[in-house]
C-alpha atoms as a PDB file:
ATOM      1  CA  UNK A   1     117.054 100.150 100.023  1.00  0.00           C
ATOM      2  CA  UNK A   2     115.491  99.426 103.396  1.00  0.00           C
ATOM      3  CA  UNK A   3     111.919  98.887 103.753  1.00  0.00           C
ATOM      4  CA  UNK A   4     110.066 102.233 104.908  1.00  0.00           C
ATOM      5  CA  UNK A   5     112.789 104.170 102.992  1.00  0.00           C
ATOM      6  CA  UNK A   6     111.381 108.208 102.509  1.00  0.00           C
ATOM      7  CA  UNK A   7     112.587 109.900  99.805  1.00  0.00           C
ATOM      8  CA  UNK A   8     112.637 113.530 100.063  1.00  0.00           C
ATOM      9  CA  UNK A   9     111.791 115.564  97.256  1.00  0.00           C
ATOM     10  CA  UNK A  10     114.555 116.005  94.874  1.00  0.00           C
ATOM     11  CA  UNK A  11     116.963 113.183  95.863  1.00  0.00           C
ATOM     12  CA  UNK A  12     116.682 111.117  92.027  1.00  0.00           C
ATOM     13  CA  UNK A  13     116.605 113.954  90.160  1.00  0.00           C
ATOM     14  CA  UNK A  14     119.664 114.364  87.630  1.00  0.00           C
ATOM     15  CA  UNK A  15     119.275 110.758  86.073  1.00  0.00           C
ATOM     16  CA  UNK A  16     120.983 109.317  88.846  1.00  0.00           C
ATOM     17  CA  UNK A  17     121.156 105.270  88.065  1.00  0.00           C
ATOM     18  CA  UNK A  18     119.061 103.608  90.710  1.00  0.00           C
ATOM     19  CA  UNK A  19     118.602 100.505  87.914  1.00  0.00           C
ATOM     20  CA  UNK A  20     118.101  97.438  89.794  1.00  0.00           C
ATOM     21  CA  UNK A  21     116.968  99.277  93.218  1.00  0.00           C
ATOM     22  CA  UNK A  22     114.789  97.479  95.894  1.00  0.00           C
ATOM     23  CA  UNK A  23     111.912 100.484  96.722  1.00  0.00           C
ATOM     24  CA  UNK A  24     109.935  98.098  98.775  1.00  0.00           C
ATOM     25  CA  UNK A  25     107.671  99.846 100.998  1.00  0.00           C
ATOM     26  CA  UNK A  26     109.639 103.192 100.102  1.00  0.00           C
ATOM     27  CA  UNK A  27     107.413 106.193 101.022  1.00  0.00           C
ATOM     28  CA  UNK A  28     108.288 108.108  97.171  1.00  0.00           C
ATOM     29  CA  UNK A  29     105.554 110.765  98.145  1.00  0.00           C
ATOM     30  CA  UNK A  30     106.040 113.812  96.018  1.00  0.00           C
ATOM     31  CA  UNK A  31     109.543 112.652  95.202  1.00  0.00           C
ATOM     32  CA  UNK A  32     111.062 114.022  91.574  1.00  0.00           C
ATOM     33  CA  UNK A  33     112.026 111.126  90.090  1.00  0.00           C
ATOM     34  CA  UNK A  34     112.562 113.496  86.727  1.00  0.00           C
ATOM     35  CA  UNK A  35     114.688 111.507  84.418  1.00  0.00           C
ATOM     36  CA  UNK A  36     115.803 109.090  87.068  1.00  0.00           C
ATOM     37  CA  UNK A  37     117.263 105.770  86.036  1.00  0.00           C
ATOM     38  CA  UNK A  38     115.264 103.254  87.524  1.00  0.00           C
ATOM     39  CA  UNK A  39     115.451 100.166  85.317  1.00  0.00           C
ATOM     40  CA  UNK A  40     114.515  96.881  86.676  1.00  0.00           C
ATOM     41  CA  UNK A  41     113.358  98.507  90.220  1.00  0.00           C
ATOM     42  CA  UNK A  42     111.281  97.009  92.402  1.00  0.00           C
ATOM     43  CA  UNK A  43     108.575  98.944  93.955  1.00  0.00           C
ATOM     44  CA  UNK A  44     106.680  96.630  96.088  1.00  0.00           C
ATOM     45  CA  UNK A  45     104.093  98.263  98.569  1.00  0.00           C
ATOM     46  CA  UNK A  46     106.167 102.162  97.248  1.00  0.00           C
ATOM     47  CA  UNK A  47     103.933 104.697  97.324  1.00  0.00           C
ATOM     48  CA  UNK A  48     103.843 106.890  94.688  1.00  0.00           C
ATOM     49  CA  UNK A  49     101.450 109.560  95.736  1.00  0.00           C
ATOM     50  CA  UNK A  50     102.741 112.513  93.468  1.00  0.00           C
ATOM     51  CA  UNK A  51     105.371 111.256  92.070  1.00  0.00           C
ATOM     52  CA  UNK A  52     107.137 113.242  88.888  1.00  0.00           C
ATOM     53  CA  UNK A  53     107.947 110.629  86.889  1.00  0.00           C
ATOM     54  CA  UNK A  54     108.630 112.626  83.692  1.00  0.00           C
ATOM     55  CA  UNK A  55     111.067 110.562  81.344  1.00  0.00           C
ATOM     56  CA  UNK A  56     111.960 108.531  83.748  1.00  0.00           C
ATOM     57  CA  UNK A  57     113.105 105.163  82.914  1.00  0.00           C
ATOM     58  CA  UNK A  58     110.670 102.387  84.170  1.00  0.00           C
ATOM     59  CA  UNK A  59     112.536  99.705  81.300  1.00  0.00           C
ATOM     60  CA  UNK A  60     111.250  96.131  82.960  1.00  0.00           C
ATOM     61  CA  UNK A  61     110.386  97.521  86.368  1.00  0.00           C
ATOM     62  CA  UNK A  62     108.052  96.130  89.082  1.00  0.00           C
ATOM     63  CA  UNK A  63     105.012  98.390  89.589  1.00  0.00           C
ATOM     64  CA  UNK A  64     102.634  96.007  89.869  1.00  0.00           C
ATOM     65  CA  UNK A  65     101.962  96.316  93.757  1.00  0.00           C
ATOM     66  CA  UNK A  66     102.853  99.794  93.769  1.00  0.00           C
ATOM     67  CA  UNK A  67     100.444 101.964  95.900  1.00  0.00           C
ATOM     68  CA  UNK A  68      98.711 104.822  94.574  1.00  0.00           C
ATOM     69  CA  UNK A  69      99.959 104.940  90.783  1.00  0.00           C
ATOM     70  CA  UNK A  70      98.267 107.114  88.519  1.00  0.00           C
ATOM     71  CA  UNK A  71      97.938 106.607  84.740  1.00  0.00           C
ATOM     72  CA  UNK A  72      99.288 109.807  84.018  1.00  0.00           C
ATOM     73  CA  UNK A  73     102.370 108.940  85.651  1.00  0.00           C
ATOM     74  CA  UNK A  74     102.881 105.899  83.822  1.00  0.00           C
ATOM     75  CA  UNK A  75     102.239 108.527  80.019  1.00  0.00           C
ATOM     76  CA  UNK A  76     104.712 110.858  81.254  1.00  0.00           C
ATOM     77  CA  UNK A  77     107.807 107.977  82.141  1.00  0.00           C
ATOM     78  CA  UNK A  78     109.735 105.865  79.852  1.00  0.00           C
ATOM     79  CA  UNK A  79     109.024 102.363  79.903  1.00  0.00           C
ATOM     80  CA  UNK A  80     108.600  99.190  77.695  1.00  0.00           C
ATOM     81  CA  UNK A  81     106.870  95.789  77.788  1.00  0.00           C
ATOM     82  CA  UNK A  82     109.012  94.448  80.323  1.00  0.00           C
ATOM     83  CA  UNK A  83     107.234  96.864  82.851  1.00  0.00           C
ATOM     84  CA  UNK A  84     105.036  95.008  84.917  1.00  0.00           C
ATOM     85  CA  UNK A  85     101.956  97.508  86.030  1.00  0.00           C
ATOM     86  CA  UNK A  86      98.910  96.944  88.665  1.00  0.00           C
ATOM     87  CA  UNK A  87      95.758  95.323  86.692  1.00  0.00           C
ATOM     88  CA  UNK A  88      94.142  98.906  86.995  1.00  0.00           C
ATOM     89  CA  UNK A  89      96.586 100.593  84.929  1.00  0.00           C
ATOM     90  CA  UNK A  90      97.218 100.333  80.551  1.00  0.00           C
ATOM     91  CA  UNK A  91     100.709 100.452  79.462  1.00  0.00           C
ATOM     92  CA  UNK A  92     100.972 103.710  77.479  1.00  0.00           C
ATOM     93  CA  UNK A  93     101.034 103.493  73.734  1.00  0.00           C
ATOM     94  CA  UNK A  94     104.482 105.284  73.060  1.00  0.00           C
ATOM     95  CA  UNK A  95     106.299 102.973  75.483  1.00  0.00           C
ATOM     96  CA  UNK A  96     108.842 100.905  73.449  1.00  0.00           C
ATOM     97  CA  UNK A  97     109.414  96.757  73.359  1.00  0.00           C
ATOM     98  CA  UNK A  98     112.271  95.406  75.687  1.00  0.00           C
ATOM     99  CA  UNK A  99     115.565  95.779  73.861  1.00  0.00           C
ATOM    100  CA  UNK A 100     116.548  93.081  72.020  1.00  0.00           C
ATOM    101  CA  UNK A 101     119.995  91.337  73.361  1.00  0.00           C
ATOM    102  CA  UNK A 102     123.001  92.222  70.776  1.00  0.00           C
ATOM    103  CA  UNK A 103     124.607  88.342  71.749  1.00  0.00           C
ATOM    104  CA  UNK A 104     123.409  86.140  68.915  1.00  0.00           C
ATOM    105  CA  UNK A 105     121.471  82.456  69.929  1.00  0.00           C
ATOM    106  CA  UNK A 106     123.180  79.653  68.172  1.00  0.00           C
END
């Protein structure tokens, strides 16, 4: 995704896969991100301002130089240990560890 990307309102909803995305400097004001896949996205310099993030899957994405992220966006997404979050912000309680890889180590 190009840097100064705007989302408008409505364009991840429907658990679209965006796993893996590059939201650097994405302007994600207001945007429903409502059950959106976003796995392993980078949001560097994103702001959030608004945001629905209900279920939405934050499993080991970047946050932590996301602008304007609220705690109760973080309680109301999906997420695990992997997700790295600004300093200002606690990883919520329900989130889940990273999921263990099914390939054994020998």
């Amino acid at each position: 995704m190009p840097p100064g990307l705007t989302v408008t309102a409505g364009w991840f909803h429907g658990n679209r896969p965006f796993a893996h995305a590059d939201l650097t400097g994405a302007n994600l004001r207001g945007a429903r991100l409502i059950g959106a896949d976003l796995r392993r996205a980078s949001f560097g310099l994103a702001d959030l301002t608004g945001a629905d993030l209900r279920t939405a899957s934050l499993h080991g994405a970047d946050l932590a130089r996301s602008l304007f992220l609220s705690q109760s966006q973080l309680d109301a997404a999906d997420g695990d240990t992997s997700t790295k979050l600004p300093p200002s912000l606690t990883r919520p309680a329900q989130w889940s560890p990273p999921a263990k890889s099914s390939t054994p180590t020998s």
